[in-house]
Protein backbone atom coordinates (compact mmCIF):
# COMPACT_ATOMS: atom_id res chain seq x y z
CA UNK A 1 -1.47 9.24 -14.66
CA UNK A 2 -4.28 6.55 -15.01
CA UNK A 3 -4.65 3.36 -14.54
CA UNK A 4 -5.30 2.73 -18.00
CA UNK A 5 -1.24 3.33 -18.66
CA UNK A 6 0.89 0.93 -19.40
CA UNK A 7 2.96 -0.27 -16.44
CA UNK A 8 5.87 1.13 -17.84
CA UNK A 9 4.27 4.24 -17.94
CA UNK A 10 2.81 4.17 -14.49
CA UNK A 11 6.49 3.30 -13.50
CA UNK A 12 8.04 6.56 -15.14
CA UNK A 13 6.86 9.05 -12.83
CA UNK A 14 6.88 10.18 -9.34
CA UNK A 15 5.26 7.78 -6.55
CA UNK A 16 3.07 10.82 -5.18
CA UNK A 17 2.00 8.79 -2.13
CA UNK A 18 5.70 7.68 -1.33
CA UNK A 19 6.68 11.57 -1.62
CA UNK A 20 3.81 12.38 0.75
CA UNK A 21 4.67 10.05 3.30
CA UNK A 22 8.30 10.62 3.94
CA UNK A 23 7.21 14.61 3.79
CA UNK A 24 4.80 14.01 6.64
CA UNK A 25 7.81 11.85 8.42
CA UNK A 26 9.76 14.79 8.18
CA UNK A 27 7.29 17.86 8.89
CA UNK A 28 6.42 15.72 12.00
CA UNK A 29 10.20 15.26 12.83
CA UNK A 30 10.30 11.33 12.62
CA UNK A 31 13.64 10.24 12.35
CA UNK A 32 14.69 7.77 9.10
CA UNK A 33 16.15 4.38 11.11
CA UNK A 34 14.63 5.56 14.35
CA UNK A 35 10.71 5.88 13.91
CA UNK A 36 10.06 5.46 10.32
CA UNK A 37 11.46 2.58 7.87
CA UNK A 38 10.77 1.96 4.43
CA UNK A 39 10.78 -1.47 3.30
CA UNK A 40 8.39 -2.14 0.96
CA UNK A 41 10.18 -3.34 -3.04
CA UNK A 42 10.34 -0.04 -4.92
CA UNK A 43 9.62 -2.07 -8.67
CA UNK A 44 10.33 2.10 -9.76
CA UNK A 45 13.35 1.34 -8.57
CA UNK A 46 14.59 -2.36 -9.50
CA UNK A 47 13.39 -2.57 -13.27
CA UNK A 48 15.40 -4.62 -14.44
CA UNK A 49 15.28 -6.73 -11.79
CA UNK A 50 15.05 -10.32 -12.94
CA UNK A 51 12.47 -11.87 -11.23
CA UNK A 52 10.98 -9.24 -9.53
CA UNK A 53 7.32 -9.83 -10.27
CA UNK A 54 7.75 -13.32 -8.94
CA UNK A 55 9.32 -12.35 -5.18
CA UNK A 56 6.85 -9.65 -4.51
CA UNK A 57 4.21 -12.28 -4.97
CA UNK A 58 6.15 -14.51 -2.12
CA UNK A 59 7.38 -11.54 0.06
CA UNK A 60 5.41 -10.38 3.15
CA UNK A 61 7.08 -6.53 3.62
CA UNK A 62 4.33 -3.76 4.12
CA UNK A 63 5.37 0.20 2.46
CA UNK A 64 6.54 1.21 5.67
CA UNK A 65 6.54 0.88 9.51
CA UNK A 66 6.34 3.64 11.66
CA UNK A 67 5.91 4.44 15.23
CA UNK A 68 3.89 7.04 16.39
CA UNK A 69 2.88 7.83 19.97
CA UNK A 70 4.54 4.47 21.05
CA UNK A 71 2.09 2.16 18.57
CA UNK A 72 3.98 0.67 15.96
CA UNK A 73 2.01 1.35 12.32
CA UNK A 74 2.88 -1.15 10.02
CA UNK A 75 1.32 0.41 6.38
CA UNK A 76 0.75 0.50 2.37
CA UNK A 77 1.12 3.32 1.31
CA UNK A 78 -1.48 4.59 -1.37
CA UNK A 79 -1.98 7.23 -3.86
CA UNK A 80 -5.20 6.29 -5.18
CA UNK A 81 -7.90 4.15 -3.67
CA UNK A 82 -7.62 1.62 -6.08
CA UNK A 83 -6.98 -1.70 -3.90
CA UNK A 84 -5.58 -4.99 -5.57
CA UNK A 85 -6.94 -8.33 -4.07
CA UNK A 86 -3.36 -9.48 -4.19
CA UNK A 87 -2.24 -6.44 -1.80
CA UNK A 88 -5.23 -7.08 0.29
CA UNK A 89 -4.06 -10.53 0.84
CA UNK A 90 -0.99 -9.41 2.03
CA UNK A 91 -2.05 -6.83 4.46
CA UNK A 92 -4.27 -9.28 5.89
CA UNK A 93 -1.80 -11.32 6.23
CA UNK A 94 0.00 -9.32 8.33
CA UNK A 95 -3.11 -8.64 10.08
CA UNK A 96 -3.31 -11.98 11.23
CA UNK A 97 0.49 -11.94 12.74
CA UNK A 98 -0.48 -8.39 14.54
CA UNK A 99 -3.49 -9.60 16.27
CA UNK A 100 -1.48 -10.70 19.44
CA UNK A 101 -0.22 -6.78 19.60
CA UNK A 102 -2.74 -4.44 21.11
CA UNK A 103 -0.02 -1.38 20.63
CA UNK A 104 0.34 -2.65 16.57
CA UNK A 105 -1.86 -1.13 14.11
CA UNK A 106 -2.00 -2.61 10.12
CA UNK A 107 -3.50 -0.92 7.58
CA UNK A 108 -3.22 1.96 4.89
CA UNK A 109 -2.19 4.95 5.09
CA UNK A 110 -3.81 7.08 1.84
CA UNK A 111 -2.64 10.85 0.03
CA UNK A 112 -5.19 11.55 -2.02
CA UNK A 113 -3.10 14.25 -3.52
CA UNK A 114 0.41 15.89 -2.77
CA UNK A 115 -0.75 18.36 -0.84
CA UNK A 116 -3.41 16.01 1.25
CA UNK A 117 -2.75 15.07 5.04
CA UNK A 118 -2.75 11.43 5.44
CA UNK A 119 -5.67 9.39 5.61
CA UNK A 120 -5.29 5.80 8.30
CA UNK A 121 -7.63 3.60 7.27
CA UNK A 122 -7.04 0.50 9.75
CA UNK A 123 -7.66 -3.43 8.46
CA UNK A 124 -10.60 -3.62 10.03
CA UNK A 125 -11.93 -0.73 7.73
CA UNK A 126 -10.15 -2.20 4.81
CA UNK A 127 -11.74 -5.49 5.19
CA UNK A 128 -15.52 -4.82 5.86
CA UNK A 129 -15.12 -2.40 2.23
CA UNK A 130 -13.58 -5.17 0.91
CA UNK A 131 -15.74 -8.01 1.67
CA UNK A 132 -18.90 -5.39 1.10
CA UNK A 133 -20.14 -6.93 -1.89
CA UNK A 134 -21.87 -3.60 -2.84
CA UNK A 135 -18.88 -2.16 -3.98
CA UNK A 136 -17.90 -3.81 -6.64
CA UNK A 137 -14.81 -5.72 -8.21
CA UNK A 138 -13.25 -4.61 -10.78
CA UNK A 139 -9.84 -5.46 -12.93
CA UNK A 140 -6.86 -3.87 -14.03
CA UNK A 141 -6.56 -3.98 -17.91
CA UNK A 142 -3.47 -6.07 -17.76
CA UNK A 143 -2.98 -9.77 -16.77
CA UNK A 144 -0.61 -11.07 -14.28
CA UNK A 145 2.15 -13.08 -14.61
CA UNK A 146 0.37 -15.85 -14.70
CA UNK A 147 -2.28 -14.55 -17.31
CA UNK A 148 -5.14 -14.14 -15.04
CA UNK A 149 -7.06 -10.87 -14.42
CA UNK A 150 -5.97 -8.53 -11.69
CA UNK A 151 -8.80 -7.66 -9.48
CA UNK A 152 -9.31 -4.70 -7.40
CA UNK A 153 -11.88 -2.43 -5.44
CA UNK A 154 -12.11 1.45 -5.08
CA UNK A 155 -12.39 1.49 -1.49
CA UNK A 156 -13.96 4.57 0.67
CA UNK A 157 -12.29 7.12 2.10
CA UNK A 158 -14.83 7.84 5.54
């Protein structure tokens, strides 16, 4: 699947990175309700949802949160490196209402295939790639709901 699908057709398969995440939640024995939550809107999930679009550009709710030798993790979760502005406001965002937690951790946590071990890149990571302005900006082929151009970066993974 590329991003040059339509969204419908980035919508009809799998979420590989979602798959990979509760996988490692379970080969690592993390209980569902007890260390690991998702919350994150599944739009897979709610397609006909009316209105959809419009709350996940109000609502503040990372992937999932996770605790992992007692820090809590609060994460996207990402199949690709592909990073939209909009999701980077949001995870800085929550950033920002971390900060007074030294055992909270923000940030991404990426599967760069099925079979990949999980990748943390923390905020502070996310944000120096993303403000580096030799990587460029990019944009999704599609507009959003408002008709404007959807920017994103391809960040690193070291």
């Amino acid at each position: 699947m590329k991003f040059t699908n339509s969204w419908e057709e980035r919508q009809s398969v799998p979420d590989m990175a979602d798959e990979c995440m509760q996988k490692y939640f379970k080969k690592n024995n993390l209980i569902e309700g007890e260390d690991w939550i998702k919350l994150g809107p599944d739009p897979k999930l709610t397609p006909n949802m009316k209105k959809m679009w419009l709350a996940l550009q109000i609502i503040l709710v990372p992937d999932y949160v996770f605790v992992i030798k007692d820090k809590l993790y609060i994460a996207e979760v990402k199949g690709t490196l592909k990073f939209k502005q909009s999701d980077y406001q949001h995870l800085s965002e929550m950033y920002d209402k971390a900060k007074p937690y030294s055992n909270v951790r923000v940030g991404i946590t990426y599967f760069a295939h099925p079979d990949a071990a999980p990748v943390w890149l923390p905020y502070a990571k996310v944000s120096t790639q993303w403000n580096d302005e030799r990587i460029p900006m990019k944009f999704y082929p599609e507009l959003d709901f408002l008709g404007n151009k959807k920017p994103y970066k391809i960040l690193l993974n070291n």
